[in-house]
C-alpha atoms as a PDB file:
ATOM      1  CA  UNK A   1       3.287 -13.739 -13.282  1.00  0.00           C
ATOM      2  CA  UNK A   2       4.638 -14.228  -9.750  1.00  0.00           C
ATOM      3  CA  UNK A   3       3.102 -14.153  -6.145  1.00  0.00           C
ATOM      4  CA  UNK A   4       5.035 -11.100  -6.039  1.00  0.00           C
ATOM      5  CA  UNK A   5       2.635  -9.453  -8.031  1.00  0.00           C
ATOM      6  CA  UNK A   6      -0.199  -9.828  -5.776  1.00  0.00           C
ATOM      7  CA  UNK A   7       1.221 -10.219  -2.358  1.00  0.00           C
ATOM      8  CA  UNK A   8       4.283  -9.142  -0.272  1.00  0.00           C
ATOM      9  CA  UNK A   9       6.242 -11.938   0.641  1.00  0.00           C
ATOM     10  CA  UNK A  10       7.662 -10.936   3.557  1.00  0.00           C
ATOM     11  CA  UNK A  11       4.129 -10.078   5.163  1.00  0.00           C
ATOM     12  CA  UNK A  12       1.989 -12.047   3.003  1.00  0.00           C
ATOM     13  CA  UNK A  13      -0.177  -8.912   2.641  1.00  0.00           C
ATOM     14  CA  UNK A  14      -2.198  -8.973  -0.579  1.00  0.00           C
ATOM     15  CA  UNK A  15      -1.300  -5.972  -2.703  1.00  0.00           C
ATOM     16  CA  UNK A  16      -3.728  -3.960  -4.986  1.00  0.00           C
ATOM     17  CA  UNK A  17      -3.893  -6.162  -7.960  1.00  0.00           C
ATOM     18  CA  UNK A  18      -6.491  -6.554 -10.831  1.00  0.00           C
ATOM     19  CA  UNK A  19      -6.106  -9.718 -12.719  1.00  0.00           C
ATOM     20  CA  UNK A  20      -7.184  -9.241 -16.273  1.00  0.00           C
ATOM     21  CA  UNK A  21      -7.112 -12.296 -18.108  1.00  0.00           C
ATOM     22  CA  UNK A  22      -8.834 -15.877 -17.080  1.00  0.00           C
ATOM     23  CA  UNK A  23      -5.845 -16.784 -16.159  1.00  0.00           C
ATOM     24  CA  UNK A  24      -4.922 -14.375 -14.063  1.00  0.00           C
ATOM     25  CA  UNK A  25      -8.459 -14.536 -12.787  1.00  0.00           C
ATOM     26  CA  UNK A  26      -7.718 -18.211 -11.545  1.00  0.00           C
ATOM     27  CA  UNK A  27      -4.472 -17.365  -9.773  1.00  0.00           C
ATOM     28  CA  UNK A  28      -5.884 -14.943  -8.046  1.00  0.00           C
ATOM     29  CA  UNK A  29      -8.576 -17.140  -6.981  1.00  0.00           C
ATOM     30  CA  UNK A  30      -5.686 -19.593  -5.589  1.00  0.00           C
ATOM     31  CA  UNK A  31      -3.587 -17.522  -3.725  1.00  0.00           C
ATOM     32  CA  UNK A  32      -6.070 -15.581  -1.980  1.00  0.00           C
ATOM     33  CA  UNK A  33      -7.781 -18.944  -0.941  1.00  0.00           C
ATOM     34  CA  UNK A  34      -4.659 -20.290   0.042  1.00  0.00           C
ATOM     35  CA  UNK A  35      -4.118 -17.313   2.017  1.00  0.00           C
ATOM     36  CA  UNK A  36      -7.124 -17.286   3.636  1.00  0.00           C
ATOM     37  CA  UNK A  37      -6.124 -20.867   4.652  1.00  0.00           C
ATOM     38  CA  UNK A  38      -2.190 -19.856   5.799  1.00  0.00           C
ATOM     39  CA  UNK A  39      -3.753 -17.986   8.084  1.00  0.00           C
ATOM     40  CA  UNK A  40      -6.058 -20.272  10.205  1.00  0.00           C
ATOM     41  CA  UNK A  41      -2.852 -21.538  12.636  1.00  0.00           C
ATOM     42  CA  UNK A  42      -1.974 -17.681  13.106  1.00  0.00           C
ATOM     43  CA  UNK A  43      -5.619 -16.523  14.088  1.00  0.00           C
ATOM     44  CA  UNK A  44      -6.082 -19.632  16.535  1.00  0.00           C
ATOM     45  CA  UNK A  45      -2.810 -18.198  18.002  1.00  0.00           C
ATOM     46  CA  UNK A  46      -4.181 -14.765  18.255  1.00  0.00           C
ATOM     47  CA  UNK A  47      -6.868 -16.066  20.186  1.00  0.00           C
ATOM     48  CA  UNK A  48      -4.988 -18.505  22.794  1.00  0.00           C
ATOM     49  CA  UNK A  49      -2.197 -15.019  23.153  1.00  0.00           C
ATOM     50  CA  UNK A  50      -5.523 -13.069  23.837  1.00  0.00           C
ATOM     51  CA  UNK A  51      -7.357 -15.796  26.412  1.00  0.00           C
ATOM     52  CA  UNK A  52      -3.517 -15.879  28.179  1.00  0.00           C
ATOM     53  CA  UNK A  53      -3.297 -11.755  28.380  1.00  0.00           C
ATOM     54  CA  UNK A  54      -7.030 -11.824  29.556  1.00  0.00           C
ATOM     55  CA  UNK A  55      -6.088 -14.307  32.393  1.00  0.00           C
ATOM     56  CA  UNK A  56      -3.112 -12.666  33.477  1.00  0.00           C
ATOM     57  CA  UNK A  57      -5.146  -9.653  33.882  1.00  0.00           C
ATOM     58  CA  UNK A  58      -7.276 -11.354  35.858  1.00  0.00           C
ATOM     59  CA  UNK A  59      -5.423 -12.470  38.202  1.00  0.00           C
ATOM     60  CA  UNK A  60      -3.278  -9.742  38.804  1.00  0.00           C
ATOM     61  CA  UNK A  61      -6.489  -7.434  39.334  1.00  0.00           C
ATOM     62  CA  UNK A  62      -7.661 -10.452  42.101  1.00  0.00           C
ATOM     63  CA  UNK A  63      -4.087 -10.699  43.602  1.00  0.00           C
ATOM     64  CA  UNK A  64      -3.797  -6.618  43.659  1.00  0.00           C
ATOM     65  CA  UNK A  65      -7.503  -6.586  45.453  1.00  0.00           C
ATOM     66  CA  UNK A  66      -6.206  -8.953  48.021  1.00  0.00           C
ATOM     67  CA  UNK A  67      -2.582  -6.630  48.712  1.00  0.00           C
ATOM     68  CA  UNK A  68      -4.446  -3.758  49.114  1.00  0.00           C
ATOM     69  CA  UNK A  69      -4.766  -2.026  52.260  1.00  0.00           C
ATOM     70  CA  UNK A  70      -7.260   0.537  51.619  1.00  0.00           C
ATOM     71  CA  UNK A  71     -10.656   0.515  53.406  1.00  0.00           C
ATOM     72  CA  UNK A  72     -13.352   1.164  50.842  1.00  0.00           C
ATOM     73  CA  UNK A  73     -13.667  -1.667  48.321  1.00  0.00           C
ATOM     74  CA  UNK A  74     -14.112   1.576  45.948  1.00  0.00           C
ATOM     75  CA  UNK A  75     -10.975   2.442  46.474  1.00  0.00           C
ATOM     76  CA  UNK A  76      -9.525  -1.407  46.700  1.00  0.00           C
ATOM     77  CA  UNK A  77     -10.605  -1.243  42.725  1.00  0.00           C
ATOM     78  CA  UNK A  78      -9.552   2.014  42.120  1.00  0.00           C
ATOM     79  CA  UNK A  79      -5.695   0.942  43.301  1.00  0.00           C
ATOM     80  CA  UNK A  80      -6.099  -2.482  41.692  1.00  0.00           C
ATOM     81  CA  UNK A  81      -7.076  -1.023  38.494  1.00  0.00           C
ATOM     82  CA  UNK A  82      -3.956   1.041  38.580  1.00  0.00           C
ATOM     83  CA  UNK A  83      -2.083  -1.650  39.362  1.00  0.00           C
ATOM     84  CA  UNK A  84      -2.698  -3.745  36.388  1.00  0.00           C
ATOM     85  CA  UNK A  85      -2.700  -1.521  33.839  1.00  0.00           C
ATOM     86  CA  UNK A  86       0.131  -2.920  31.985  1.00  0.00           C
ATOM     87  CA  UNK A  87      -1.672  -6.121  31.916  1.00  0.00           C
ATOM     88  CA  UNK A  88      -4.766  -3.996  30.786  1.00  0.00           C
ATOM     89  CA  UNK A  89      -2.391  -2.734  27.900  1.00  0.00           C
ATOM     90  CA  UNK A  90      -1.409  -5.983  27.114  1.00  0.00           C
ATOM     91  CA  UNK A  91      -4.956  -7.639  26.737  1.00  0.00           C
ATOM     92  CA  UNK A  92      -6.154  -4.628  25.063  1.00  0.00           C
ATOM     93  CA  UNK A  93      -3.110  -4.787  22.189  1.00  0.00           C
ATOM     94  CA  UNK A  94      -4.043  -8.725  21.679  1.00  0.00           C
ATOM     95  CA  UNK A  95      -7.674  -8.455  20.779  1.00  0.00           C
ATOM     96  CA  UNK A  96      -7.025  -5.162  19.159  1.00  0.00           C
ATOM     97  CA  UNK A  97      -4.414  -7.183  16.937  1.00  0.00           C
ATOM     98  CA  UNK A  98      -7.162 -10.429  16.682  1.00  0.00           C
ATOM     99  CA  UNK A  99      -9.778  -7.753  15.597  1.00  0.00           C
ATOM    100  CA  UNK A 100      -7.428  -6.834  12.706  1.00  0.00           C
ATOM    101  CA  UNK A 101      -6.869 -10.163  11.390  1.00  0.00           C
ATOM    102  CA  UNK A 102     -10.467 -11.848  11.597  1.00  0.00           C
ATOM    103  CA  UNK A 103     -11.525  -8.102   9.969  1.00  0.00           C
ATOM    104  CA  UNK A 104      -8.821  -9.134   6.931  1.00  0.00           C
ATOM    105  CA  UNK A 105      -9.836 -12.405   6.639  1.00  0.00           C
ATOM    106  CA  UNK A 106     -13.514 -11.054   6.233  1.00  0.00           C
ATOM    107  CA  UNK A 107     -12.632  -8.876   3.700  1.00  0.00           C
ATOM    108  CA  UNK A 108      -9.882 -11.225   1.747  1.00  0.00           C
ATOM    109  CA  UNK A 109     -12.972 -13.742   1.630  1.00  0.00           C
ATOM    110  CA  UNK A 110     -15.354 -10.901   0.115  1.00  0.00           C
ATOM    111  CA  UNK A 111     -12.552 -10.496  -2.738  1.00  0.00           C
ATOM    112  CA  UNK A 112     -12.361 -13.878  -3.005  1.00  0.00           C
ATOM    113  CA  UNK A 113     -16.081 -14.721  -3.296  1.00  0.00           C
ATOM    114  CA  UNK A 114     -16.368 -11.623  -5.603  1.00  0.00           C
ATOM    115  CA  UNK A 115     -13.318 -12.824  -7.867  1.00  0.00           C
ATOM    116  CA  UNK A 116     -15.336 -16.342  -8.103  1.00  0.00           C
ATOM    117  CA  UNK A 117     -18.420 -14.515  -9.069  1.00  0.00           C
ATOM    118  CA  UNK A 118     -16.680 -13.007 -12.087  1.00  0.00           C
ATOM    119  CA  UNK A 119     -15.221 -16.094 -12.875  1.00  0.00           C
ATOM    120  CA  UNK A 120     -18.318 -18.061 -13.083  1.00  0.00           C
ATOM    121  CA  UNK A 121     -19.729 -14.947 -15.793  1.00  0.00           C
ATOM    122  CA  UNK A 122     -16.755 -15.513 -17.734  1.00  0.00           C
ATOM    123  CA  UNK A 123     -16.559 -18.896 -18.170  1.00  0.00           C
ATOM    124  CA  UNK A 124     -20.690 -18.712 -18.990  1.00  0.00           C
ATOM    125  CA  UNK A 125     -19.455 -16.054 -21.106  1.00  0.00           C
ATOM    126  CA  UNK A 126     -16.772 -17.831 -23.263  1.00  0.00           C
ATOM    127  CA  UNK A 127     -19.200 -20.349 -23.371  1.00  0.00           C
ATOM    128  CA  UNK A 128     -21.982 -18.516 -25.042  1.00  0.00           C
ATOM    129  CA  UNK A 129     -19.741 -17.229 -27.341  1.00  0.00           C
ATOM    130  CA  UNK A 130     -18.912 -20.451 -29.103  1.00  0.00           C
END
């Protein structure tokens, strides 16, 4: 058996897999734990790219507020708003992207805790049966 079998290398995506043996069982166990580790450096990322996008929106709301020659501080938003929506975009697309991964890492550490679960039976199991 190969990591290919459970994962896409190129993405490091965890495929549909079923291990069926103990063996299998355990390597399963491995890589997704390892994965869940791999992928620590990439979340912290996520979340200094989405602190960055949300300052940048920031301050190019504030510095649009201050340009603004309109006489209402309604519409001093209003135009500032429409300024900066490419920064909106921007911010929104990190945390949408953050979301995603701390969602997958939830769910990889589900499998993962499951997959232990059923590895603990089994080994009780072949142990019984002695």
């Amino acid at each position: 058996m190969s990591t290919q079998d459970i994962a896409r290398m190129d993405t490091g995506e965890i495929v549909t897999y079923e291990p069926v043996t103990p063996i299998e069982l355990e390597f399963m166990i491995r890589e997704l734990g390892e994965r869940l580790e791999r992928a620590v450096p990439a979340i912290k990322q996520m979340w200094h790219e989405r602190y960055e996008a949300e300052r940048a929106l920031i301050k190019a709301r504030a510095e649009a507020l201050l340009r603004s020659k309109a006489m209402s501080v309604t519409e001093k938003r209003a135009e500032a708003d429409l300024a900066v929506m490419p920064h909106r975009l921007d911010f929104d697309l990190k945390k949408e992207t953050l979301h995603a991964a701390e969602e997958l890492q939830k769910a990889l550490a589900a499998r993962l805790m499951g997959l232990q679960n059923i590895n603990k039976v089994l080994g009780q199991a072949y142990g019984a049966s002695r």
